[in-house]
N, C-alpha and C. Protein backbone atom coordinates (compact mmCIF):
# COMPACT_ATOMS: atom_id res chain seq x y z
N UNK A 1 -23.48 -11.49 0.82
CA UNK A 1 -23.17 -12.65 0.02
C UNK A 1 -22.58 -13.70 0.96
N UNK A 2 -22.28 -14.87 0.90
CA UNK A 2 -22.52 -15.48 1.70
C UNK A 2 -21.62 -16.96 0.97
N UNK A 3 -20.18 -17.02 1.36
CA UNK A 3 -19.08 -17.91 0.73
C UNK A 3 -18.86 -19.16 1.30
N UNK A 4 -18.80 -19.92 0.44
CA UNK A 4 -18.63 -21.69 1.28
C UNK A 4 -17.13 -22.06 0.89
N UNK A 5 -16.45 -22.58 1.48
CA UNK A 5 -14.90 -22.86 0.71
C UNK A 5 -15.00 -24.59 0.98
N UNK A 6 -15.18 -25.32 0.32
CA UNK A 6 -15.31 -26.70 0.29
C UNK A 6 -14.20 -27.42 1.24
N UNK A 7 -12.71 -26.81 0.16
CA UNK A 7 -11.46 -27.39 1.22
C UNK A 7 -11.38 -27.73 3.13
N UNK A 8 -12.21 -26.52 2.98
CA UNK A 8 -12.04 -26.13 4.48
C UNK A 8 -13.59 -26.71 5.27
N UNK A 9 -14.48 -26.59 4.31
CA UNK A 9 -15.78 -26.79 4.76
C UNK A 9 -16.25 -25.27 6.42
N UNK A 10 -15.85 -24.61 5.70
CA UNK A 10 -16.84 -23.25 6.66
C UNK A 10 -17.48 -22.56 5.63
N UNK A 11 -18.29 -21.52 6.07
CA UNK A 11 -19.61 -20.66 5.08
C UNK A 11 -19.50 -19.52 6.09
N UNK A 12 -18.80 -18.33 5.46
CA UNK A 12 -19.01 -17.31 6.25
C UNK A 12 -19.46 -16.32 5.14
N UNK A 13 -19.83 -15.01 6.00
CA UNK A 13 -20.37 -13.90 5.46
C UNK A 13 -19.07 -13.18 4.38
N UNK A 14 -19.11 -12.64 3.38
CA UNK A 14 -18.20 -11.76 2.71
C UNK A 14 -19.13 -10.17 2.38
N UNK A 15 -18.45 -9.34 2.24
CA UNK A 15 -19.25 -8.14 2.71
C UNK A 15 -18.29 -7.11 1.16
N UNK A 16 -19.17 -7.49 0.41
CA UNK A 16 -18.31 -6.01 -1.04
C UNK A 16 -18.61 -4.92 -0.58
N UNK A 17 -17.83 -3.85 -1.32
CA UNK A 17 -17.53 -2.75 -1.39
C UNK A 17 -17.59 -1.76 -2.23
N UNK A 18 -18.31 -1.12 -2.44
CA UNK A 18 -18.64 -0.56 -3.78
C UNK A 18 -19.34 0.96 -3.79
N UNK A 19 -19.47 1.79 -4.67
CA UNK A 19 -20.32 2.77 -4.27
C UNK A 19 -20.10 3.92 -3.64
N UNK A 20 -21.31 3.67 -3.06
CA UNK A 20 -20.91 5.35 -1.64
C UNK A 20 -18.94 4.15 -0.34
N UNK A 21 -19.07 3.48 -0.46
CA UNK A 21 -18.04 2.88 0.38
C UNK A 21 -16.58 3.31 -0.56
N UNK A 22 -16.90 3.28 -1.76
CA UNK A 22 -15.71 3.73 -2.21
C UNK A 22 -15.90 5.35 -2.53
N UNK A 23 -16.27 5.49 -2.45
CA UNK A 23 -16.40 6.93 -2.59
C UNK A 23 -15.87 7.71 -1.18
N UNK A 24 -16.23 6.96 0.08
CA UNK A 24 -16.16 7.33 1.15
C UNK A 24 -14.59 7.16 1.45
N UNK A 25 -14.33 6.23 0.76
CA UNK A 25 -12.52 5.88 1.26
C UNK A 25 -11.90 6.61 0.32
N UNK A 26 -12.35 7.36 -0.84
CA UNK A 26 -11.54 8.28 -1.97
C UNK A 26 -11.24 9.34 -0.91
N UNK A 27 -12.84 10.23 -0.43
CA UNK A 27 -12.83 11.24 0.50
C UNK A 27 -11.66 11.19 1.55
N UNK A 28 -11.84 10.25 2.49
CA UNK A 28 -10.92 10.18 3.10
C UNK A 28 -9.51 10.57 2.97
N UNK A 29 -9.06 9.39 2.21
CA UNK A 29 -7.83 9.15 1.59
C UNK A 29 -7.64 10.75 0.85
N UNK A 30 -8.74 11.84 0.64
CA UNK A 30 -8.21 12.98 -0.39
C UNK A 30 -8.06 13.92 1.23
N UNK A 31 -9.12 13.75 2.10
CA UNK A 31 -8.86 14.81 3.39
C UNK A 31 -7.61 14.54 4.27
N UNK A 32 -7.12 13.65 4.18
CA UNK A 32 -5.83 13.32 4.72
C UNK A 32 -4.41 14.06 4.09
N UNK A 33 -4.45 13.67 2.35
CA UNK A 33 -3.73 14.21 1.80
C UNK A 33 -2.96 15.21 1.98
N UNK A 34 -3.26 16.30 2.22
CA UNK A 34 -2.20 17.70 2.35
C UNK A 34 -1.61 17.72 3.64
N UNK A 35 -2.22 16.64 4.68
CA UNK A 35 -1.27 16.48 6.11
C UNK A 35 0.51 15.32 5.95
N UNK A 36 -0.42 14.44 4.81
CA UNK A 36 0.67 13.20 4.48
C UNK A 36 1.66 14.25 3.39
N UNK A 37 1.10 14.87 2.67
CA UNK A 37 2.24 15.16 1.49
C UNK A 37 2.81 16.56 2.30
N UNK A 38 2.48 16.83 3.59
CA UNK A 38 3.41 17.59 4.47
C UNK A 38 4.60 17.12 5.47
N UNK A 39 4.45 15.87 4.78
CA UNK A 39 5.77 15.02 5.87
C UNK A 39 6.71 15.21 5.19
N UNK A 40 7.81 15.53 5.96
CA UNK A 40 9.02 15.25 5.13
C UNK A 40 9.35 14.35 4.55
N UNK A 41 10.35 14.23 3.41
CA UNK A 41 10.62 13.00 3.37
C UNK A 41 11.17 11.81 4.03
N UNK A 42 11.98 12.73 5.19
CA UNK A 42 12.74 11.76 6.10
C UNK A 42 11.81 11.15 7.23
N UNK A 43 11.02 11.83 7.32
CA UNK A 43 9.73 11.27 8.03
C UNK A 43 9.22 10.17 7.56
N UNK A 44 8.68 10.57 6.17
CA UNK A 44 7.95 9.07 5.80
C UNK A 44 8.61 7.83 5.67
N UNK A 45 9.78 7.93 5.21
CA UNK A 45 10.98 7.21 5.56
C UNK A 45 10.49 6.49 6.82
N UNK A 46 10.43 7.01 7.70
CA UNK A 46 11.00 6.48 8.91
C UNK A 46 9.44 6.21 9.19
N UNK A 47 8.67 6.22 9.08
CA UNK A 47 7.06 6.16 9.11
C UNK A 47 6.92 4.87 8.22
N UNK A 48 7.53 4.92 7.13
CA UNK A 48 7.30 3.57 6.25
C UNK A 48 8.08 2.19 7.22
N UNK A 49 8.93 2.48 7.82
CA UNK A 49 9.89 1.49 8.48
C UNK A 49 9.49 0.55 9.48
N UNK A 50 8.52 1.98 9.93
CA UNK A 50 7.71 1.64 11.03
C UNK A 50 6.18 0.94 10.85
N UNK A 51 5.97 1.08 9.98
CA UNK A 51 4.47 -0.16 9.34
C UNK A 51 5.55 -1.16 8.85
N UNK A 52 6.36 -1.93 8.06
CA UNK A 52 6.86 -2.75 7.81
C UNK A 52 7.74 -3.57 9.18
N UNK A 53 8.14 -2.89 10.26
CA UNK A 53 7.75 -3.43 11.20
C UNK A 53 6.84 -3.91 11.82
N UNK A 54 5.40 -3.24 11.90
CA UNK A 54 4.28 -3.42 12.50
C UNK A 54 3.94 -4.80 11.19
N UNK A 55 4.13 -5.25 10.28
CA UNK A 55 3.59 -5.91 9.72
C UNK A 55 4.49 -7.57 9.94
N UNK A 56 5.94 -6.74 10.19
CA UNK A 56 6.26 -7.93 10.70
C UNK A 56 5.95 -8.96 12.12
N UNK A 57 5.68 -7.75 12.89
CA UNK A 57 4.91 -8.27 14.17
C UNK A 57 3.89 -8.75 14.16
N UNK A 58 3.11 -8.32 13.33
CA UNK A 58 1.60 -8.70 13.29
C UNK A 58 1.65 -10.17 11.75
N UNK A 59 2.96 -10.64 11.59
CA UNK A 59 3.01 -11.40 10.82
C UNK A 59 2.06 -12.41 10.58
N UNK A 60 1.80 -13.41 12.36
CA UNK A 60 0.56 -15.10 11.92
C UNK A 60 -0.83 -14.67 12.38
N UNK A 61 -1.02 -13.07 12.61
CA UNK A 61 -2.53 -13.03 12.60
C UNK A 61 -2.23 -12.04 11.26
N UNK A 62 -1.61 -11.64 10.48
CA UNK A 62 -2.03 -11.41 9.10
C UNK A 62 -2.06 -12.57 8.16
N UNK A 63 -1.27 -13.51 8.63
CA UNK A 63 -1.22 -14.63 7.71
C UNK A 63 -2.84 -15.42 7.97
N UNK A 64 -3.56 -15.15 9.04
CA UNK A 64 -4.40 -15.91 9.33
C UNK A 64 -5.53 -15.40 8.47
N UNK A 65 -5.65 -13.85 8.68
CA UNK A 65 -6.43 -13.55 7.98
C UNK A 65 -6.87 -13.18 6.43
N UNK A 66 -5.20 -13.86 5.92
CA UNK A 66 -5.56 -13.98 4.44
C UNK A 66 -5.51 -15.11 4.12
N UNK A 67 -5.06 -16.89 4.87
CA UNK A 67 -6.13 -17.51 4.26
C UNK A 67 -7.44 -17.39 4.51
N UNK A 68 -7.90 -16.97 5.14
CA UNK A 68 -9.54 -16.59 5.22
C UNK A 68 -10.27 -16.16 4.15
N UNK A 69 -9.37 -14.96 4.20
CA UNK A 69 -9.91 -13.89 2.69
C UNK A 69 -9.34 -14.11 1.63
N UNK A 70 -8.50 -15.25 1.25
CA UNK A 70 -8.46 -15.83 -0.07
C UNK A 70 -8.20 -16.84 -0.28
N UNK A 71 -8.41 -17.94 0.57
CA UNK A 71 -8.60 -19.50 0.91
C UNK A 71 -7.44 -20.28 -0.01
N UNK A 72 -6.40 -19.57 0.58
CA UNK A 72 -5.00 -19.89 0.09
C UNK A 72 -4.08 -21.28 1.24
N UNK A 73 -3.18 -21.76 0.58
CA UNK A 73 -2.94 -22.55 1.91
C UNK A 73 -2.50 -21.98 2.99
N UNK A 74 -2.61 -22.50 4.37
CA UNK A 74 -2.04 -21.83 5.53
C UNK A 74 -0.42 -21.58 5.61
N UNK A 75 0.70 -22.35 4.77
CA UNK A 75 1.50 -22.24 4.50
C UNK A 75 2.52 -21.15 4.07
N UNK A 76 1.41 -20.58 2.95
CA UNK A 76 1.92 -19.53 2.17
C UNK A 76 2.37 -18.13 2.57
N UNK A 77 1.24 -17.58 3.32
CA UNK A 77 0.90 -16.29 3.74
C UNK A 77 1.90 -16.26 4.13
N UNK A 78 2.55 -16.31 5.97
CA UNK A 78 3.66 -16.00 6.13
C UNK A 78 4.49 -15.42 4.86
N UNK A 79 4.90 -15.51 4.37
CA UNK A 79 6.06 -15.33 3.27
C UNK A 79 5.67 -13.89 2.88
N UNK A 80 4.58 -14.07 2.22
CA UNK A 80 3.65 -13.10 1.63
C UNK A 80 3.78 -12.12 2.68
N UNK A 81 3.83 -11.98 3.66
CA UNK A 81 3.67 -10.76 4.81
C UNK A 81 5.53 -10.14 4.75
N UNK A 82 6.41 -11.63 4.52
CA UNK A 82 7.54 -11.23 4.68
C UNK A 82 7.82 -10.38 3.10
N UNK A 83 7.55 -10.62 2.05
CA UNK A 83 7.68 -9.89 1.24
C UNK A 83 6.40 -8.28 1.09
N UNK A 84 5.58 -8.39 1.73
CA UNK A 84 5.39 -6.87 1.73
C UNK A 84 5.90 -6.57 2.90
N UNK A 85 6.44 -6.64 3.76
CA UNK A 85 6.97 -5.83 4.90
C UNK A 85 8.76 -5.76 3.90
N UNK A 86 9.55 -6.56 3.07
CA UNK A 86 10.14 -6.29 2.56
C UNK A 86 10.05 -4.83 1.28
N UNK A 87 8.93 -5.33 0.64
CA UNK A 87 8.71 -3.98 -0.27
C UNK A 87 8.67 -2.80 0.57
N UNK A 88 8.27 -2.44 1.59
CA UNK A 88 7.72 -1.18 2.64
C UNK A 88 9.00 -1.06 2.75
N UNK A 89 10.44 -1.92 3.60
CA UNK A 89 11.49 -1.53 3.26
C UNK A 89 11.96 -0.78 2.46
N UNK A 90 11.95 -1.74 1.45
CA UNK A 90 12.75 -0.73 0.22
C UNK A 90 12.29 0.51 -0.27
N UNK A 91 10.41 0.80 -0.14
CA UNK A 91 10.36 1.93 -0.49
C UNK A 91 10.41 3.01 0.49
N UNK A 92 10.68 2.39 1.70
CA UNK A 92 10.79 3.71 2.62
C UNK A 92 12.34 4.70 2.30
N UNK A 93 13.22 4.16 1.20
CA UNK A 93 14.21 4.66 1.08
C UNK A 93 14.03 5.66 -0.37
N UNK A 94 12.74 5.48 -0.90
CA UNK A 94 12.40 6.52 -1.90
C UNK A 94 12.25 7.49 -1.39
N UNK A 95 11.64 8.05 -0.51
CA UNK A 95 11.63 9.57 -0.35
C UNK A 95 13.09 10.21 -0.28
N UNK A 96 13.94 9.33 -0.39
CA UNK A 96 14.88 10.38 0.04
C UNK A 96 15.72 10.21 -1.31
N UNK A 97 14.83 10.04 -1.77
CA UNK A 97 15.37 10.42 -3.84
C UNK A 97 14.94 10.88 -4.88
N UNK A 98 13.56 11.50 -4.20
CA UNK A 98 12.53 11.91 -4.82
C UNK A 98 12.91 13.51 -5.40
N UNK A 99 13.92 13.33 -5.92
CA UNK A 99 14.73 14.90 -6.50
C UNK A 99 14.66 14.63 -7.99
N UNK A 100 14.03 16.49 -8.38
CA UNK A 100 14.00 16.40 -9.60
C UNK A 100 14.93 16.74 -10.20
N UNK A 101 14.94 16.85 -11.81
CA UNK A 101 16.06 16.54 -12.90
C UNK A 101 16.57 18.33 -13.62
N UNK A 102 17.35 18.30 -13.48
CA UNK A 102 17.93 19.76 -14.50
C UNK A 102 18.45 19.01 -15.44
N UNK A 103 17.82 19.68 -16.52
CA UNK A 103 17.71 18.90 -17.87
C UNK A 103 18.17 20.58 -18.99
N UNK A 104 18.76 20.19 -19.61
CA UNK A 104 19.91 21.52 -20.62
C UNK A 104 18.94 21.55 -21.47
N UNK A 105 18.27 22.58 -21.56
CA UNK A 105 18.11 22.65 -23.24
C UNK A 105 18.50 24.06 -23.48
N UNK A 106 17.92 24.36 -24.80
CA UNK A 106 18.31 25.97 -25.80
C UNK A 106 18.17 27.02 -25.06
N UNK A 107 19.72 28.02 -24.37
CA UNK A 107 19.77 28.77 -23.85
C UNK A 107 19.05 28.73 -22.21
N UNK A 108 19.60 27.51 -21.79
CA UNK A 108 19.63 27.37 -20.26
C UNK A 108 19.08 26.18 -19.90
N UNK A 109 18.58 26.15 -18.30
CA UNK A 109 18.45 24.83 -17.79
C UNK A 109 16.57 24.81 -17.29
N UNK A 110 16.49 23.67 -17.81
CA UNK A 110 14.69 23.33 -17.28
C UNK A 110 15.06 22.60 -15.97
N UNK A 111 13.67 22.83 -14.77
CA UNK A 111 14.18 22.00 -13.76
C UNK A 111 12.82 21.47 -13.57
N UNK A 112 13.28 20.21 -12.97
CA UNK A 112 11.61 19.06 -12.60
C UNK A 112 12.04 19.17 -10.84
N UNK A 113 10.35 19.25 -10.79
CA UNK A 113 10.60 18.61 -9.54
C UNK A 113 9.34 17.53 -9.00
N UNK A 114 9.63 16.27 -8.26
CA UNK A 114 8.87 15.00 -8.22
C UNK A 114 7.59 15.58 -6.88
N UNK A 115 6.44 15.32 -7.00
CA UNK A 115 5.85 16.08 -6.13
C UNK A 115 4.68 14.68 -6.04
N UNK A 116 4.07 14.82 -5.06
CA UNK A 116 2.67 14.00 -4.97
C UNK A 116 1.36 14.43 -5.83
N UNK A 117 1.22 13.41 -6.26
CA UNK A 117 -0.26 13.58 -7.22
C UNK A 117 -1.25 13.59 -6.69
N UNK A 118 -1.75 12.61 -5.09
CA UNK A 118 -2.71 13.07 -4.84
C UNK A 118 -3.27 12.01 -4.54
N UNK A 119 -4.52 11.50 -4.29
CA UNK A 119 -4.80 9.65 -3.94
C UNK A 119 -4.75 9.15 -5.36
N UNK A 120 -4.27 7.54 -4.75
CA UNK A 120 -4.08 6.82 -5.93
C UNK A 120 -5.27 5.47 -5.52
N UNK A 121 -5.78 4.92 -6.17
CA UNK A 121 -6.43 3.83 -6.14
C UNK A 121 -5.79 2.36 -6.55
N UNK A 122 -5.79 1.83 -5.69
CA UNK A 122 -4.89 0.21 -6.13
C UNK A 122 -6.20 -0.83 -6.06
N UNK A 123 -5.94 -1.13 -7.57
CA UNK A 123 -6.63 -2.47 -7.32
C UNK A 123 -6.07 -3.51 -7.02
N UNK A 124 -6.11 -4.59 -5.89
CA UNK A 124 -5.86 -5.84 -5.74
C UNK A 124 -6.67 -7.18 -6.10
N UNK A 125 -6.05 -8.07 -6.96
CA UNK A 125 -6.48 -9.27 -6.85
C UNK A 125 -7.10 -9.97 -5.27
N UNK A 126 -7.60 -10.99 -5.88
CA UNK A 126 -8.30 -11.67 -4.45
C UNK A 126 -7.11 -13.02 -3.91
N UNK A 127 -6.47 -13.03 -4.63
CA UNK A 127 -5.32 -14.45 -4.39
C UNK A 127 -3.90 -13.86 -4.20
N UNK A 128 -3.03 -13.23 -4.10
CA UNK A 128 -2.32 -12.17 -3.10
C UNK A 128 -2.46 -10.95 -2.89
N UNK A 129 -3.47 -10.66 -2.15
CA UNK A 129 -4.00 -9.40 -1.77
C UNK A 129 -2.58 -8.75 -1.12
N UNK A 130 -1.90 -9.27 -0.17
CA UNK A 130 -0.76 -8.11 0.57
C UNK A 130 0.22 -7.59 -0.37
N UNK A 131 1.05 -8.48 -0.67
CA UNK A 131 1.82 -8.20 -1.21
C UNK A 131 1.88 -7.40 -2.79
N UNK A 132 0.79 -7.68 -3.11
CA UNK A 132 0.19 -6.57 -4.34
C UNK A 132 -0.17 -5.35 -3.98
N UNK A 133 -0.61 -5.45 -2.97
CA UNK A 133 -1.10 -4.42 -2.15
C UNK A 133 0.04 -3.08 -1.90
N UNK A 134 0.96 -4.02 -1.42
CA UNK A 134 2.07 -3.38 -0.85
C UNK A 134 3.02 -3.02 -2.04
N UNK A 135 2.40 -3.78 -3.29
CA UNK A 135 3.45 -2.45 -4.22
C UNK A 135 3.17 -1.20 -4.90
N UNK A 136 1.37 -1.29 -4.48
CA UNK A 136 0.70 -0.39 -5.02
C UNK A 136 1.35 0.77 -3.94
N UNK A 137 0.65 0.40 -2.53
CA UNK A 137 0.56 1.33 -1.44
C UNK A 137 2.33 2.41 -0.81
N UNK A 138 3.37 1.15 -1.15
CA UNK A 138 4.45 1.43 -0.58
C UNK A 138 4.52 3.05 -1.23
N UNK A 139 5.01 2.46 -2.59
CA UNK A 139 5.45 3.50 -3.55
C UNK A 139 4.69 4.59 -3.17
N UNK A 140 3.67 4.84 -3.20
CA UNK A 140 2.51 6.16 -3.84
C UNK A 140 2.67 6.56 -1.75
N UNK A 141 2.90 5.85 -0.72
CA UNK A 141 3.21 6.51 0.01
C UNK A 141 4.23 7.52 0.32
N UNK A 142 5.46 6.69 -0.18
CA UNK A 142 6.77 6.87 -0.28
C UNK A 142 6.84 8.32 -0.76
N UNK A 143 6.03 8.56 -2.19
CA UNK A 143 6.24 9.92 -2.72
C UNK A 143 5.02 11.11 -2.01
N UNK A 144 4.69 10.54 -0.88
CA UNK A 144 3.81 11.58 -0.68
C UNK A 144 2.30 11.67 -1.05
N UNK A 145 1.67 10.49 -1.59
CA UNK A 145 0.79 10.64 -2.15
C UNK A 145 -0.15 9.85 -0.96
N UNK A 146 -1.18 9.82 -1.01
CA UNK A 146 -2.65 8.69 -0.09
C UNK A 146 -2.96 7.45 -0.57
N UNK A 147 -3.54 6.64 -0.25
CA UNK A 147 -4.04 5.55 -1.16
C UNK A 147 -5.16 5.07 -0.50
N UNK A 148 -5.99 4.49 -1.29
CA UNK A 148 -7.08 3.47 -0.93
C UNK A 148 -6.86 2.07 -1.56
């Protein structure tokens, strides 16, 4: 398919995804799984800290490449990178709360415990792709889980 953005006046290629491509990134994202939901939690922690760094570094060529991919002003993005490298923050401090509940009932105690489900699929909009992104992805990392 093949996108013109007037504002800007360029026409580049856009390339969907669909199909065997998603199917291929479920696979993935499921063969990975039992290595990721073998991290500790203090690991991923510290694994999450460490992409929200990397995102802060890689801040004006991520900003570059989402006005591209959603012909937003050049202005904006920045921010947008600073608030998902902020969300990755905060959820890198979930794993280490991910404790389940003893809950009383009739003649003793039930116990939960919070475990990974397994890949999760995030859909993102096309007009803040990161930072949506990053509230899907943080979390469902945080507890151990994969994502696409």
């Amino acid at each position: 398919m093949r996108l013109s953005t007037p504002p800007r006046g360029d026409n580049r290629d856009h390339h969907q995804i669909g199909g065997e491509a998603a199917d291929e990134a479920i696979a993935r994202s499921a063969a990975v799984l039992p290595a990721w939901r073998a991290v500790s939690p203090g690991d991923r922690a510290r694994l999450l800290r460490r992409f929200a760094e990397a995102v802060d570094g890689a801040n004006e060529e991520l900003a570059r490449l989402e006005v591209a991919n959603s012909v937003t002003r050049s202005r904006t993005p920045a921010g947008r990178r600073a608030t998902s490298a902020t969300c990755l923050r905060t959820t890198q401090e979930h794993p280490k709360r991910l404790c389940g509940r003893q809950i009383p009932v009739p003649g003793g105690v039930d116990v939960t415990f919070r475990e990974p489900i397994g890949v999760v699929g995030i859909i993102v909009p096309w007009n803040f792709p990161m930072p949506i992104a990053s509230w899907g992805f943080g979390p469902a990392l945080a507890a151990g889980n994969t994502s696409f």
